[in-house]
C-alpha atoms as a PDB file:
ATOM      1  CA  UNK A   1      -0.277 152.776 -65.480  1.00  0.00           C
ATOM      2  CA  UNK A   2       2.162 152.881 -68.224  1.00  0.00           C
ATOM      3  CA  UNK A   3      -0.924 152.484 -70.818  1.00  0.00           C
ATOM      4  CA  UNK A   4      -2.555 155.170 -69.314  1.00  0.00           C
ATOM      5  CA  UNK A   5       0.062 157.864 -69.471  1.00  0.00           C
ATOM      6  CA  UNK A   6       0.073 157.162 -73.328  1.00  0.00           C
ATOM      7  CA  UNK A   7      -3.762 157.461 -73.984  1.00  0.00           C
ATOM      8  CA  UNK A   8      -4.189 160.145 -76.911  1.00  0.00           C
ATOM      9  CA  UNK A   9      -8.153 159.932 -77.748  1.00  0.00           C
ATOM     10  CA  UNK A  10     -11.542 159.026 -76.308  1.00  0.00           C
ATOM     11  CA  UNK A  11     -11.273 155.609 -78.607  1.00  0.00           C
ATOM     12  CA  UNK A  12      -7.794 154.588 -76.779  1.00  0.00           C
ATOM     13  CA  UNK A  13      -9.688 155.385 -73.292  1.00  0.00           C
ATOM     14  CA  UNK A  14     -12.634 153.405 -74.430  1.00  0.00           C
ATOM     15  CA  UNK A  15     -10.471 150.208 -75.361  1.00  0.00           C
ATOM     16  CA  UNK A  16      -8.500 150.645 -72.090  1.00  0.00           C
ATOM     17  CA  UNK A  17     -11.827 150.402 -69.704  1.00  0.00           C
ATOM     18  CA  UNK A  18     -13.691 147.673 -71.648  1.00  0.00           C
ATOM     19  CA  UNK A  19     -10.426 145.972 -71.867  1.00  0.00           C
ATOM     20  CA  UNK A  20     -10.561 146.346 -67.430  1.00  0.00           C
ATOM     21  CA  UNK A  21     -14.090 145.365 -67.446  1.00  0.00           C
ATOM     22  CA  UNK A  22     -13.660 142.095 -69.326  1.00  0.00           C
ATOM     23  CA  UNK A  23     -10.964 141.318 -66.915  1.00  0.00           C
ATOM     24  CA  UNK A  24     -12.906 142.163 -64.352  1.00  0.00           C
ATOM     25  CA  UNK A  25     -16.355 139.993 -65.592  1.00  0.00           C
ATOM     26  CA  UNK A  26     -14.023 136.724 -66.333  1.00  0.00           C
ATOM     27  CA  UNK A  27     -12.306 136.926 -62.681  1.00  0.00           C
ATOM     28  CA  UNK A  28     -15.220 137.172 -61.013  1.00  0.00           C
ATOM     29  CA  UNK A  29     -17.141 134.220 -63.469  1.00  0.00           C
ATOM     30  CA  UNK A  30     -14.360 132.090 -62.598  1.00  0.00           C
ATOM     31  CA  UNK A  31     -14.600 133.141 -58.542  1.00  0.00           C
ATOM     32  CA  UNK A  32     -18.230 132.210 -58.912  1.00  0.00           C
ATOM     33  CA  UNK A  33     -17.968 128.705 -59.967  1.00  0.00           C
ATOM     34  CA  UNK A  34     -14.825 127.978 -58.279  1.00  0.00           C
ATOM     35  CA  UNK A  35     -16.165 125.734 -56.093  1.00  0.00           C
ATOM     36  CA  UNK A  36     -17.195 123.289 -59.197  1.00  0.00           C
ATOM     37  CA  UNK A  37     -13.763 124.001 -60.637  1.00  0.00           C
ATOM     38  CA  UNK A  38     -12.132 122.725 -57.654  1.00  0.00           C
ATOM     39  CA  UNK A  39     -14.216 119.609 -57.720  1.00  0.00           C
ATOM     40  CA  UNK A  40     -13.709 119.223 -61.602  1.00  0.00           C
ATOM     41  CA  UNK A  41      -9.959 119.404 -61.189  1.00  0.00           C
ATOM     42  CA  UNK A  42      -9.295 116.894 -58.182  1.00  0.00           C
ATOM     43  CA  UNK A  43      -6.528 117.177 -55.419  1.00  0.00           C
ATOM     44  CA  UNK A  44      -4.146 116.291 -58.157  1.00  0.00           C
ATOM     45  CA  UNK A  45      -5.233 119.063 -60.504  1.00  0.00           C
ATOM     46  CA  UNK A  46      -5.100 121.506 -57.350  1.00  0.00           C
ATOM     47  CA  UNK A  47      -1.466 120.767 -56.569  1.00  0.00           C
ATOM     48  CA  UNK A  48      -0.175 120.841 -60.115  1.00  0.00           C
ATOM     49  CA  UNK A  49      -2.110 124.296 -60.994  1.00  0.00           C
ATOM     50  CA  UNK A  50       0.641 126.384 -58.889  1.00  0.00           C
ATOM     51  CA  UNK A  51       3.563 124.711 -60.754  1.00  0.00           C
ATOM     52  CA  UNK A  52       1.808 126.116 -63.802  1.00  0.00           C
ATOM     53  CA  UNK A  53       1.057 129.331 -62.694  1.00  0.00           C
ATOM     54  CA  UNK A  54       4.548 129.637 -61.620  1.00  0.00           C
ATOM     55  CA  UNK A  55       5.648 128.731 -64.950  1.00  0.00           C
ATOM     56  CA  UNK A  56       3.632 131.445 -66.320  1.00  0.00           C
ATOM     57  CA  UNK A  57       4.757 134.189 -64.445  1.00  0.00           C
ATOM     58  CA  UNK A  58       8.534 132.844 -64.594  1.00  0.00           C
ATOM     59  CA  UNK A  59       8.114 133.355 -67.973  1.00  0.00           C
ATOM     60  CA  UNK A  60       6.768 136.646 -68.214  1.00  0.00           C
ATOM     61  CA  UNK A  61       9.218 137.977 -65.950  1.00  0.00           C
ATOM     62  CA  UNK A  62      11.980 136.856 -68.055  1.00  0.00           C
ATOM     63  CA  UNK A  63      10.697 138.440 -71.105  1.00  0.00           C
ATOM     64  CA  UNK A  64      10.462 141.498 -69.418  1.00  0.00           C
ATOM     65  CA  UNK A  65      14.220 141.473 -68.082  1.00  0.00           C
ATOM     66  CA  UNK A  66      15.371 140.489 -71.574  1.00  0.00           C
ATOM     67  CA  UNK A  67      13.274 143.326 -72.946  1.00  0.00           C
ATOM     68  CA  UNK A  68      14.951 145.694 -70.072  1.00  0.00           C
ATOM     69  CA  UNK A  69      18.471 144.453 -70.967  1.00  0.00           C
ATOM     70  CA  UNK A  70      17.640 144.332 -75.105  1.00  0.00           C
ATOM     71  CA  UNK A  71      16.875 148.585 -74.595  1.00  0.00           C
ATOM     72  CA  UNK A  72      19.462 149.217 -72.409  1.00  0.00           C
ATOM     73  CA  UNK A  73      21.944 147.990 -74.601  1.00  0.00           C
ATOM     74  CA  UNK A  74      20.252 148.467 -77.986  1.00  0.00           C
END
């Protein structure tokens, strides 16, 4: 939302929706054969992929509260 309020130009709009659609195209390749990815990765692989993902999004939500605080006070 925030990238879309500062779109100038048909280029920036263009970047923005092929950006979407290559998000889109990977999730659903990787919905597709997520059946073989489960089987690939084993029950072990299944229960540490959360911790990971966790991880992942711990991290990015730090960065953006140090971002928040680093404007606020800077």
């Amino acid at each position: 939302m925030v990238i879309g309020a500062e779109l100038q130009g048909i280029y920036d709009i263009l970047v923005v929706v092929v950006a979407l659609l290559a998000a889109v195209f990977s999730l659903a390749g990787v919905l597709l054969v997520s059946n073989r990815l489960q089987d690939l990765m084993g029950k072990q692989g299944l229960e540490i992929l959360p911790k990971i993902t966790g991880l992942f999004v711990s991290a990015i939500g730090a960065q953006i509260v140090f971002s928040g605080i680093k404007g606020f006070l800077f």
